[in-house]
Protein backbone atom coordinates (compact mmCIF):
# COMPACT_ATOMS: atom_id res chain seq x y z
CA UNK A 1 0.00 0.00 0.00
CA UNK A 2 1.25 3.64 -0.83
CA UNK A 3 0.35 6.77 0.67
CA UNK A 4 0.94 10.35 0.46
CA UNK A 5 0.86 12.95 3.19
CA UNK A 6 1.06 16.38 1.80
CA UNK A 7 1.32 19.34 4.27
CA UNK A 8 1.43 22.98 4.01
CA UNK A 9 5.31 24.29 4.23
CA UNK A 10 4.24 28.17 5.61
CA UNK A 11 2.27 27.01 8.59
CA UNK A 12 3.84 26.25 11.81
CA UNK A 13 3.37 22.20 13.05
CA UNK A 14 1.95 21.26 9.40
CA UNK A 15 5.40 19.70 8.73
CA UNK A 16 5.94 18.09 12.16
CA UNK A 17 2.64 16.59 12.38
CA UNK A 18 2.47 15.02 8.83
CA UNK A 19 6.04 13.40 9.97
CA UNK A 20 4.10 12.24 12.98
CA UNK A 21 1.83 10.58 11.36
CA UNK A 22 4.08 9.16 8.57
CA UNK A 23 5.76 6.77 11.93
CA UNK A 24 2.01 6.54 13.29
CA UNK A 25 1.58 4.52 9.92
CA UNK A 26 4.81 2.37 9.46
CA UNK A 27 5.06 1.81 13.32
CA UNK A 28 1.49 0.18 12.92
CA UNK A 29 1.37 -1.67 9.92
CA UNK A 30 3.64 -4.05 7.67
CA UNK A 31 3.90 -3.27 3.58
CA UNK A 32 3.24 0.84 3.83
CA UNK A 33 5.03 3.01 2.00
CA UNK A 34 4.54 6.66 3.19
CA UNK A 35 5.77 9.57 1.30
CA UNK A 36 5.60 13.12 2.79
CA UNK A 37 5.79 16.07 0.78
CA UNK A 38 4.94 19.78 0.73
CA UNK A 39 1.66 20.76 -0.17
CA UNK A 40 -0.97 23.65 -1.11
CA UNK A 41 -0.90 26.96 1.53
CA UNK A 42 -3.58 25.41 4.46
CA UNK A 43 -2.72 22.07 3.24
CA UNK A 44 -3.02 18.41 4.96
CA UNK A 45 -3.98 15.50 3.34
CA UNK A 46 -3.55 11.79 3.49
CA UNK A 47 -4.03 10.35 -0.38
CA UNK A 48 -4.19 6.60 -0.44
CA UNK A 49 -2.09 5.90 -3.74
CA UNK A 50 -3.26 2.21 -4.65
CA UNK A 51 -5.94 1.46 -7.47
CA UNK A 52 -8.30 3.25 -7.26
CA UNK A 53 -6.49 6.39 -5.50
CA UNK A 54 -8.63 8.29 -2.78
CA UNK A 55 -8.74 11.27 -0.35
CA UNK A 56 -8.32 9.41 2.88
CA UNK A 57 -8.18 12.49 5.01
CA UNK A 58 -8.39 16.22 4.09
CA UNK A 59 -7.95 18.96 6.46
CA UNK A 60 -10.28 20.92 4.23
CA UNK A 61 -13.29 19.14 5.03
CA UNK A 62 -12.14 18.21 8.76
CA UNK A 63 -11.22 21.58 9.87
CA UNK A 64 -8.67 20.62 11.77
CA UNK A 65 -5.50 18.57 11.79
CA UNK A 66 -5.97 14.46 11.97
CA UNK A 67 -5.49 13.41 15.56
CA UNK A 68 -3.50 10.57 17.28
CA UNK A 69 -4.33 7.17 15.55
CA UNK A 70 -6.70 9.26 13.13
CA UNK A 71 -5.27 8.23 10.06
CA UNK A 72 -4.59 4.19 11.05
CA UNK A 73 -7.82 3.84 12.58
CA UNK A 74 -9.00 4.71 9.56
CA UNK A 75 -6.85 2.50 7.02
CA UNK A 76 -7.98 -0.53 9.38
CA UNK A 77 -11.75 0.54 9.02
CA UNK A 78 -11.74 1.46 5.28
CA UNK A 79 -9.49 -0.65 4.00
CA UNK A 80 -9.14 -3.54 6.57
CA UNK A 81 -5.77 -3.35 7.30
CA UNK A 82 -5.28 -6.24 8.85
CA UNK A 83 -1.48 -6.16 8.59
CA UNK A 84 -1.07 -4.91 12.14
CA UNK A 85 2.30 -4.76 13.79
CA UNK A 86 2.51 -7.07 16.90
CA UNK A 87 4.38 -5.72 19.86
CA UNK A 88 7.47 -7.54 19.70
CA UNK A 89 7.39 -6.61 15.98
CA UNK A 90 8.01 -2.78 17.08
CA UNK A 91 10.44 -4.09 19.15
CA UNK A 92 9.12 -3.72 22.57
């Protein structure tokens, strides 16, 4: 699976929290490739890349910045991501 997080570069935290929710994804599930890159002014989107490619998560229609476990709770409900990382898998 292949997703995109695009952020906007101007605003403060838009860069640190689409980082933090790049590890959110590959410290939960096996197979995900996440690439971040700089997006639109006011931008923050998740864009799941597979076929068909979709708007997972949009900041534009949320309002707000995705919170903790946002985005994987999601993959797991939308796209039953069932790939989940055990503990000793993370290493702990």
């Amino acid at each position: 699976m292949k997703l995109l997080i695009k952020y906007c570069p101007i605003w403060d935290g838009y860069d640190t929290k689409a980082q933090e929710v790049s590890k959110e994804i590959t410290d939960s599930f096996t197979d995900v490739e996440v690439e971040v890159v700089e997006g639109a002014v006011h931008e923050f989107s998740v864009i799941y890349q597979d076929d068909p490619p979709a708007l997972l998560y949009s900041m534009a229609e949320k309002d707000r910045l995705p919170t903790n476990n946002e985005i994987t709770s999601l993959l797991v409900r939308i796209y039953g991501m069932d790939t989940l990382k055990t503990q000793n898998d993370k290493g702990l």
